[in-house]
Protein backbone atom coordinates (compact mmCIF):
# COMPACT_ATOMS: atom_id res chain seq x y z
CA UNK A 1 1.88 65.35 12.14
CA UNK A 2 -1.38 66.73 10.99
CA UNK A 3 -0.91 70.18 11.83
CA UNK A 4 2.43 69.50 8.97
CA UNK A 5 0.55 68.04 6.71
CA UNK A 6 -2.01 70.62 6.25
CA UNK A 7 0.84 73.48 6.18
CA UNK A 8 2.36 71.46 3.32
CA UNK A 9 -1.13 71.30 1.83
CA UNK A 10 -1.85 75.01 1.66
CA UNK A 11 2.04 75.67 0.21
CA UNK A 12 0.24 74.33 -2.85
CA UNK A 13 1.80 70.88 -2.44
CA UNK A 14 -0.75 67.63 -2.49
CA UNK A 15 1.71 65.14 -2.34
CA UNK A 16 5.05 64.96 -2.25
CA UNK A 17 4.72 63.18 -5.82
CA UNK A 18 4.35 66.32 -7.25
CA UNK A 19 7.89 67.77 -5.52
CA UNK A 20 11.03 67.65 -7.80
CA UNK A 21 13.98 65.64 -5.96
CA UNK A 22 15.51 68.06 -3.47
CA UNK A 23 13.06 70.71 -3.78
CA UNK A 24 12.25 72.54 -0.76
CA UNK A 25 9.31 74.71 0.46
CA UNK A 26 9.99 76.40 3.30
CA UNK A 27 7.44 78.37 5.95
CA UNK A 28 8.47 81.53 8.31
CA UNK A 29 7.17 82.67 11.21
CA UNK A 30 8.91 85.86 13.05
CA UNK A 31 10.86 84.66 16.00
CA UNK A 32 10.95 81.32 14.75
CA UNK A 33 13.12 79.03 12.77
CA UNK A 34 12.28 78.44 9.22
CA UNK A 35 10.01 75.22 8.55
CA UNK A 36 11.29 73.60 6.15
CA UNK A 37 9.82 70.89 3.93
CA UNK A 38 11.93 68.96 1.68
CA UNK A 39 11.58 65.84 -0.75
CA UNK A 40 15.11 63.78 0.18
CA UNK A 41 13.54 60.34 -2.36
CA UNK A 42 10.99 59.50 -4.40
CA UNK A 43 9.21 58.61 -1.31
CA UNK A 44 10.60 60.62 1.26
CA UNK A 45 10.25 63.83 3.10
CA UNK A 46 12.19 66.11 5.27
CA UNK A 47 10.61 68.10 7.83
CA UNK A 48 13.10 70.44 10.07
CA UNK A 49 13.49 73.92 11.73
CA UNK A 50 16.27 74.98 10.07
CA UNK A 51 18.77 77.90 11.70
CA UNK A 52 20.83 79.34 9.26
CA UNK A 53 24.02 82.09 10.79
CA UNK A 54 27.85 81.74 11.02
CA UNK A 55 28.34 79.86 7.85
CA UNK A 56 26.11 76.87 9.31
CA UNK A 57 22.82 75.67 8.22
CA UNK A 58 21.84 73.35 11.06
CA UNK A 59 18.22 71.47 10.91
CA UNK A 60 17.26 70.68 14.94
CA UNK A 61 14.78 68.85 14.82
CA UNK A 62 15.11 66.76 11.62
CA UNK A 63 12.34 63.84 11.00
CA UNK A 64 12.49 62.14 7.88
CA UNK A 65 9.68 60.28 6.68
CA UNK A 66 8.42 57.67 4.40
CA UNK A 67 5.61 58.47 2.71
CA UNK A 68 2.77 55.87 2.11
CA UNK A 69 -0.11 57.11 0.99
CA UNK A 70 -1.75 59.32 3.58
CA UNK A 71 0.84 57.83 6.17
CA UNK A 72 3.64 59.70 6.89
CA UNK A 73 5.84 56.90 8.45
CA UNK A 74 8.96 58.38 10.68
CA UNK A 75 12.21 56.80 9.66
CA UNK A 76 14.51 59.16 10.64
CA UNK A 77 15.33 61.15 13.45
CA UNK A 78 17.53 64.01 14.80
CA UNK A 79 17.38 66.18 17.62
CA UNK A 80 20.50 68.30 18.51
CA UNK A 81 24.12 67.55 17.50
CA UNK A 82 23.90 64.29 19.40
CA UNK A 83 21.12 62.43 18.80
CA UNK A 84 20.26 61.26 15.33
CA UNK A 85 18.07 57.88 15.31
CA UNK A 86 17.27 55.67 11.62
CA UNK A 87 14.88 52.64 11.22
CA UNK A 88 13.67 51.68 7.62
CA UNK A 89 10.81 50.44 9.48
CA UNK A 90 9.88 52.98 11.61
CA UNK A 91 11.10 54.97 14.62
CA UNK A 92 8.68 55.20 17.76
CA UNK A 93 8.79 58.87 18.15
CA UNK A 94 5.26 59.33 18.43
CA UNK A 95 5.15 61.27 21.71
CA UNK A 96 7.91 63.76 20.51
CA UNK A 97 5.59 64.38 17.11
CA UNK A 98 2.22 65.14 18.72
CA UNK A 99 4.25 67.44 21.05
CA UNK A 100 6.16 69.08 17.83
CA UNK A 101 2.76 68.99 15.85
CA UNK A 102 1.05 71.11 18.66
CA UNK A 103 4.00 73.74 18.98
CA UNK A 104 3.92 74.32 15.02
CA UNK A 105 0.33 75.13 15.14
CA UNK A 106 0.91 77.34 18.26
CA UNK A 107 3.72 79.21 16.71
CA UNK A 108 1.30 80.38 13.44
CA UNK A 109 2.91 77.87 10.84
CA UNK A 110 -0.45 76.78 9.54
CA UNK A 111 -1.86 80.75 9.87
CA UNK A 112 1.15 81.36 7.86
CA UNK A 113 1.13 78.82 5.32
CA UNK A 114 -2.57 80.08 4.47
CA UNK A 115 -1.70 84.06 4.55
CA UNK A 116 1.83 83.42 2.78
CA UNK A 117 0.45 80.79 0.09
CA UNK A 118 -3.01 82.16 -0.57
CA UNK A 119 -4.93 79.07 -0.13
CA UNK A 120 -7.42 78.63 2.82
């Protein structure tokens, strides 16, 4: 999740350390769902497209992390209504986050996070 780390890093953000519990930063791009960044524990981190409309605020996909260091560890997973995956240890989801990393930079998250919060 490069591509997610470096959007995170031009919100302003250099480690989720300095994120207050819950707090959320969130990235648009037109014609695509809201990424949305937010610190769940002192030592984890949210990542999800979130679709908000008809009362709902749904968050497809969902990876939670654990954050050690420079690693972003993936502990928890959901895609759709139907699958939702947790391992303290660590989920093997790597093929689905080089695939999701790709698409975010395709879609303009990262051009975004730079033009939206001023830092190149």
């Amino acid at each position: 999740m490069e591509t997610a780390k470096a959007i995170l890093g031009h919100t302003g953000v250099g480690s989720i350390d300095s994120m207050a519990p819950n707090e959320q930063v969130t990235v648009t791009v037109e014609g695509c769902e809201d990424l949305v960044f937010e610190k769940v524990g002192p030592t984890r981190l949210s990542v999800a497209h979130r679709t908000t409309g008809r009362g709902s605020n749904a968050r497809d996909p969902e990876i939670v992390f654990r954050i050690e260091g420079d690693a972003w560890i993936p502990i928890e997973c959901v895609r759709g209504a139907a699958v939702r995956r947790h391992d303290a240890t660590g989920l093997d989801v790597g093929p689905f986050l080089r695939q999701w990393d790709r698409r975010l930079r395709r879609q303009g998250f990262l051009e975004a996070a730079e033009t939206d919060h001023g830092t190149p």
